[in-house]
C-alpha atoms as a PDB file:
ATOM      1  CA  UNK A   1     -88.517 -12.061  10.107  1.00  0.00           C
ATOM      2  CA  UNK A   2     -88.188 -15.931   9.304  1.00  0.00           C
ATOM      3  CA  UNK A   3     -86.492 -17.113   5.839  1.00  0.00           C
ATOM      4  CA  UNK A   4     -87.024 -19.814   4.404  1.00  0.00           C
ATOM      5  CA  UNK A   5     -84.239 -21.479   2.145  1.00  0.00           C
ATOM      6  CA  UNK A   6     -85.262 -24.493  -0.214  1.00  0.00           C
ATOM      7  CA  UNK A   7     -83.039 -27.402  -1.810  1.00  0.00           C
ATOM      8  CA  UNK A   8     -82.521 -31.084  -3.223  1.00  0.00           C
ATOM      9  CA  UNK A   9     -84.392 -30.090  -6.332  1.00  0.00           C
ATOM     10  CA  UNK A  10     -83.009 -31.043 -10.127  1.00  0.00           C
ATOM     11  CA  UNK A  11     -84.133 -33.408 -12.638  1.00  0.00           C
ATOM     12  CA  UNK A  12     -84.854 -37.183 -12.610  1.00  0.00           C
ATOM     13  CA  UNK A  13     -86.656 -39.555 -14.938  1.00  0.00           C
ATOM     14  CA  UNK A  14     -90.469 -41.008 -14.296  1.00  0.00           C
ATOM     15  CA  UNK A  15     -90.720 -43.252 -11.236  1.00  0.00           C
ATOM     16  CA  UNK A  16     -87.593 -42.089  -9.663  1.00  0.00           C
ATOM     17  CA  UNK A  17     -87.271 -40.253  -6.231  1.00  0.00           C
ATOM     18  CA  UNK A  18     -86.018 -36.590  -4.771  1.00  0.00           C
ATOM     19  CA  UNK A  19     -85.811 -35.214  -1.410  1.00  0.00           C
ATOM     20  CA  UNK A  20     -86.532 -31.614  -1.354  1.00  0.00           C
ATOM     21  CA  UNK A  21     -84.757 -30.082   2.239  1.00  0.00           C
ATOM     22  CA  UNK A  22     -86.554 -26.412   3.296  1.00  0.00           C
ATOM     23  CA  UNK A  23     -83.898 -24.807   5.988  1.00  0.00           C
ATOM     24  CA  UNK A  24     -85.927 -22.211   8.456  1.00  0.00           C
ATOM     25  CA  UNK A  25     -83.800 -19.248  10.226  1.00  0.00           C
ATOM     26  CA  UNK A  26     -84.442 -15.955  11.491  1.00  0.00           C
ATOM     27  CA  UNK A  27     -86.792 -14.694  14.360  1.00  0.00           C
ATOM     28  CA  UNK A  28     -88.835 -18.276  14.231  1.00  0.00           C
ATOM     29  CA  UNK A  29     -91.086 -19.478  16.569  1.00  0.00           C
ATOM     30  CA  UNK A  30     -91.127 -22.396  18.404  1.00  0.00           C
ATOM     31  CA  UNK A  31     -93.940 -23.743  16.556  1.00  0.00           C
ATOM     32  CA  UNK A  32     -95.194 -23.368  12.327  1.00  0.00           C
ATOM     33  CA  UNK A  33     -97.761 -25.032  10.615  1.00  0.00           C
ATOM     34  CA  UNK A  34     -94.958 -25.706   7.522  1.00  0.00           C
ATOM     35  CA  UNK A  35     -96.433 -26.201   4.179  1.00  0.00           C
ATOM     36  CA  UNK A  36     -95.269 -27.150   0.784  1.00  0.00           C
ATOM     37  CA  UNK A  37     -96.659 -25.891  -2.371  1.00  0.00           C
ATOM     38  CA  UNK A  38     -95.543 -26.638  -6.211  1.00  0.00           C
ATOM     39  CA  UNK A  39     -96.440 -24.398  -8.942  1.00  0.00           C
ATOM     40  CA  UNK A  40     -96.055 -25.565 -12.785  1.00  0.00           C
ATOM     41  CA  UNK A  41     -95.754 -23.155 -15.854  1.00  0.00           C
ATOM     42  CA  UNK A  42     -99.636 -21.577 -16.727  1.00  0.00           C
ATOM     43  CA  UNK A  43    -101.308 -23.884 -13.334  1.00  0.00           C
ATOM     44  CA  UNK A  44    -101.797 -21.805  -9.831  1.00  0.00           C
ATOM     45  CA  UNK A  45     -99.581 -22.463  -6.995  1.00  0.00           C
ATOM     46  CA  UNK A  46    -101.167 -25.893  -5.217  1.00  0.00           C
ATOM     47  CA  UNK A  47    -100.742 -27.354  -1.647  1.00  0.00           C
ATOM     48  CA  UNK A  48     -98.748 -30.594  -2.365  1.00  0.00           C
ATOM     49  CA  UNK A  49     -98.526 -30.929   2.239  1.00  0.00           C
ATOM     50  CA  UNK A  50     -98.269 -29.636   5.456  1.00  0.00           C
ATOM     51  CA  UNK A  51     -96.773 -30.718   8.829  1.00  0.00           C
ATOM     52  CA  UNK A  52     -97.825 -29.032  12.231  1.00  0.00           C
ATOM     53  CA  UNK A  53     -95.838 -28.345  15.298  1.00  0.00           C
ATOM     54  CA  UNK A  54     -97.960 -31.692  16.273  1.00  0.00           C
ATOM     55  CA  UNK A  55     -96.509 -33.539  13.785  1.00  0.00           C
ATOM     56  CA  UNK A  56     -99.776 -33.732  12.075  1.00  0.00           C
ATOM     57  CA  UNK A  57     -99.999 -34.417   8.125  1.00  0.00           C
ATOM     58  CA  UNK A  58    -102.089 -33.309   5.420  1.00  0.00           C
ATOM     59  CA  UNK A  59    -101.467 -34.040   1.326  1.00  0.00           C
ATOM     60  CA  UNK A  60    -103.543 -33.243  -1.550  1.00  0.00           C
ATOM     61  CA  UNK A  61    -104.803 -36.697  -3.090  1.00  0.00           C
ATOM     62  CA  UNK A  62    -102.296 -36.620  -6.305  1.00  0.00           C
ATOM     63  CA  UNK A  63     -99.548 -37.600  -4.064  1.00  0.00           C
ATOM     64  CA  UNK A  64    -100.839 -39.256  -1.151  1.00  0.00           C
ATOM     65  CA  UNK A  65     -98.698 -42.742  -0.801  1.00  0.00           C
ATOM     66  CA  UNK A  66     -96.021 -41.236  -2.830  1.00  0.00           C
ATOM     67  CA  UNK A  67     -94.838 -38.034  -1.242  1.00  0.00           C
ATOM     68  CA  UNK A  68     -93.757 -38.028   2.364  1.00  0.00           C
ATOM     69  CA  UNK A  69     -93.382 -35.064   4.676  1.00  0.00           C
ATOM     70  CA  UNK A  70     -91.345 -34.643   7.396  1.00  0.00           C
ATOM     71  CA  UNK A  71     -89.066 -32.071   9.660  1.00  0.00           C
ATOM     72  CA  UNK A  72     -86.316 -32.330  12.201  1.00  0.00           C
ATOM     73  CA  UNK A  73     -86.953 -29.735  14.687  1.00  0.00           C
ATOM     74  CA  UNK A  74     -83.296 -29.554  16.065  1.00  0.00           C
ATOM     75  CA  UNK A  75     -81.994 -28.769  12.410  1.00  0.00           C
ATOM     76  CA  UNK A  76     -85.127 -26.562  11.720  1.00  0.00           C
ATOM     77  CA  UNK A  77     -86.028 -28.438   8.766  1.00  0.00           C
ATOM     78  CA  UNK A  78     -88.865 -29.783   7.176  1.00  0.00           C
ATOM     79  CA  UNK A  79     -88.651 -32.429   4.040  1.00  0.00           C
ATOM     80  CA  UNK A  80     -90.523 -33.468   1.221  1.00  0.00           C
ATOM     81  CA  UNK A  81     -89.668 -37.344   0.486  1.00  0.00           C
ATOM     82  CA  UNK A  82     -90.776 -37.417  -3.373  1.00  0.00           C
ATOM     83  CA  UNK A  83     -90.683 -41.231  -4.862  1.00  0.00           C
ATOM     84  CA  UNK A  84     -92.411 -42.759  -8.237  1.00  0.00           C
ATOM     85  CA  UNK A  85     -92.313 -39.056  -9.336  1.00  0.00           C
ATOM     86  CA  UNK A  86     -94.202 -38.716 -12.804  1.00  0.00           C
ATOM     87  CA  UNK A  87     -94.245 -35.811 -15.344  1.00  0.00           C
ATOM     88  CA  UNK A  88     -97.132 -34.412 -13.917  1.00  0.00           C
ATOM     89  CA  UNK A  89     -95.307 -33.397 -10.823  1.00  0.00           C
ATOM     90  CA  UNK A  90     -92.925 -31.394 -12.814  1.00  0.00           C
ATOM     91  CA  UNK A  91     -92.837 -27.439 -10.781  1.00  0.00           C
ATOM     92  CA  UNK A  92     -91.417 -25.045  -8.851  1.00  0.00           C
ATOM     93  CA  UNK A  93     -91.643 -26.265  -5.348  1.00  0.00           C
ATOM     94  CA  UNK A  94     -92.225 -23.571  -2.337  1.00  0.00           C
ATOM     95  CA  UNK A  95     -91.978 -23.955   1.135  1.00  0.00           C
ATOM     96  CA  UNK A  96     -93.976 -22.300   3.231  1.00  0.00           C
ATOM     97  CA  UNK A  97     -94.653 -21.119   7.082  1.00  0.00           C
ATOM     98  CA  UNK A  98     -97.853 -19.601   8.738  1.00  0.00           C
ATOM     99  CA  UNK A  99     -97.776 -18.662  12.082  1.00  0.00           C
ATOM    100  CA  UNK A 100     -99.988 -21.180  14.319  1.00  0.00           C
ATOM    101  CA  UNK A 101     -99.328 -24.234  16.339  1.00  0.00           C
ATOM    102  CA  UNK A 102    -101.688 -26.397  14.103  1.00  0.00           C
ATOM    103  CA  UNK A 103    -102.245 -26.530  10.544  1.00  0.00           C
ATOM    104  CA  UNK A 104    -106.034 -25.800   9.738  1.00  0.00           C
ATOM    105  CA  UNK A 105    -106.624 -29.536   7.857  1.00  0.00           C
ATOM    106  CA  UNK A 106    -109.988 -28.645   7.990  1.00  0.00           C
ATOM    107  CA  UNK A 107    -111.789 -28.481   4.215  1.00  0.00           C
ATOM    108  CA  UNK A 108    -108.226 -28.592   3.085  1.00  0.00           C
ATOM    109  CA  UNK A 109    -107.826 -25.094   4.451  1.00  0.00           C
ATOM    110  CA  UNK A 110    -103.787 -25.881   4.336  1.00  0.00           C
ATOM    111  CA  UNK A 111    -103.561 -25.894   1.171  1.00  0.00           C
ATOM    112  CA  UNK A 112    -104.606 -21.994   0.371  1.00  0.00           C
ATOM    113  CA  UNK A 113    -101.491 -19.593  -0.250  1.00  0.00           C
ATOM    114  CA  UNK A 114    -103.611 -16.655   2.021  1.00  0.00           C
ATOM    115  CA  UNK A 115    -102.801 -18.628   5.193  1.00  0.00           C
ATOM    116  CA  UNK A 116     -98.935 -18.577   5.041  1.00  0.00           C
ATOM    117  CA  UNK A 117     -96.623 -15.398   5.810  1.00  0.00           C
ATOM    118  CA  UNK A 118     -92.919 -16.646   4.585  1.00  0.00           C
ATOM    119  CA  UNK A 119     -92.516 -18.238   1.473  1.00  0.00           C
ATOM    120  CA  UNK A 120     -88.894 -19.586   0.121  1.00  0.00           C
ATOM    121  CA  UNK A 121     -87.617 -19.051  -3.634  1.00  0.00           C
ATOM    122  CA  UNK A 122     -88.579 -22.314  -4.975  1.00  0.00           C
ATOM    123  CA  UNK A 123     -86.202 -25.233  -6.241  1.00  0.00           C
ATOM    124  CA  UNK A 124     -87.032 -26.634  -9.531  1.00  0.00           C
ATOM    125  CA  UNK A 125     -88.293 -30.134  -9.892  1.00  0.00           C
ATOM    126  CA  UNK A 126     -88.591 -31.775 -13.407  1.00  0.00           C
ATOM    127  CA  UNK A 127     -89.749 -35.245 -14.683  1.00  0.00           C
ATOM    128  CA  UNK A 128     -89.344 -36.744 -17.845  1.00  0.00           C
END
């Protein structure tokens, strides 16, 4: 069973920056494709990106050249670099783990919910 634990979420004012920090632990695998997802109050939970045990990245286009991910294997975590955040990107953030080497980037296919097992609570992110 793999848990996932998120952080570094809170609120900050329009153009500012957060790092959100997703910890993984439990029977894990050597390799995820790692996704983060955002979900805002009334919208469906969205793929915001996804890093592969390749190191390969995929965003949705509201945040490309703003958001970064990243991870640090030997910790076991994966980031979400967040700078000239706007009020659109206010949510809950999720992180989230499927089981396979390589994230299906194909037709955006990262960014559907079905694909991942483990999701993590969610850390609240809100800009005003």
């Amino acid at each position: 069973h793999v848990q996932l634990v998120e952080s570094g979420g809170g609120s900050v004012q329009a153009g500012g920056s957060l790092r959100l920090s997703c910890v993984v632990t439990g029977q894990i695998r050597s390799s995820y494709c790692m996704g983060w997802f955002r979900q805002a109050p009334g919208k469906e939970r969205e793929g915001v990106a996804a890093i592969d045990s390749d190191g390969k990245t995929g965003y949705t286009d509201s945040v490309k050249g703003r958001f970064t991910i990243s991870k640090d294997g030997a910790k076991k975590t994966i980031y979400l670099q967040m700078t000239s955040l706007k009020p659109e990107d206010t949510a809950v953030y999720y992180c989230a783990a499927a089981p396979t080497h390589r994230c299906p980037f194909y037709d955006n296919n990262w960014s559907k919910t079905s694909i991942y097992n483990w999701w993590g609570q969610g850390t609240q992110v809100t800009v005003s």
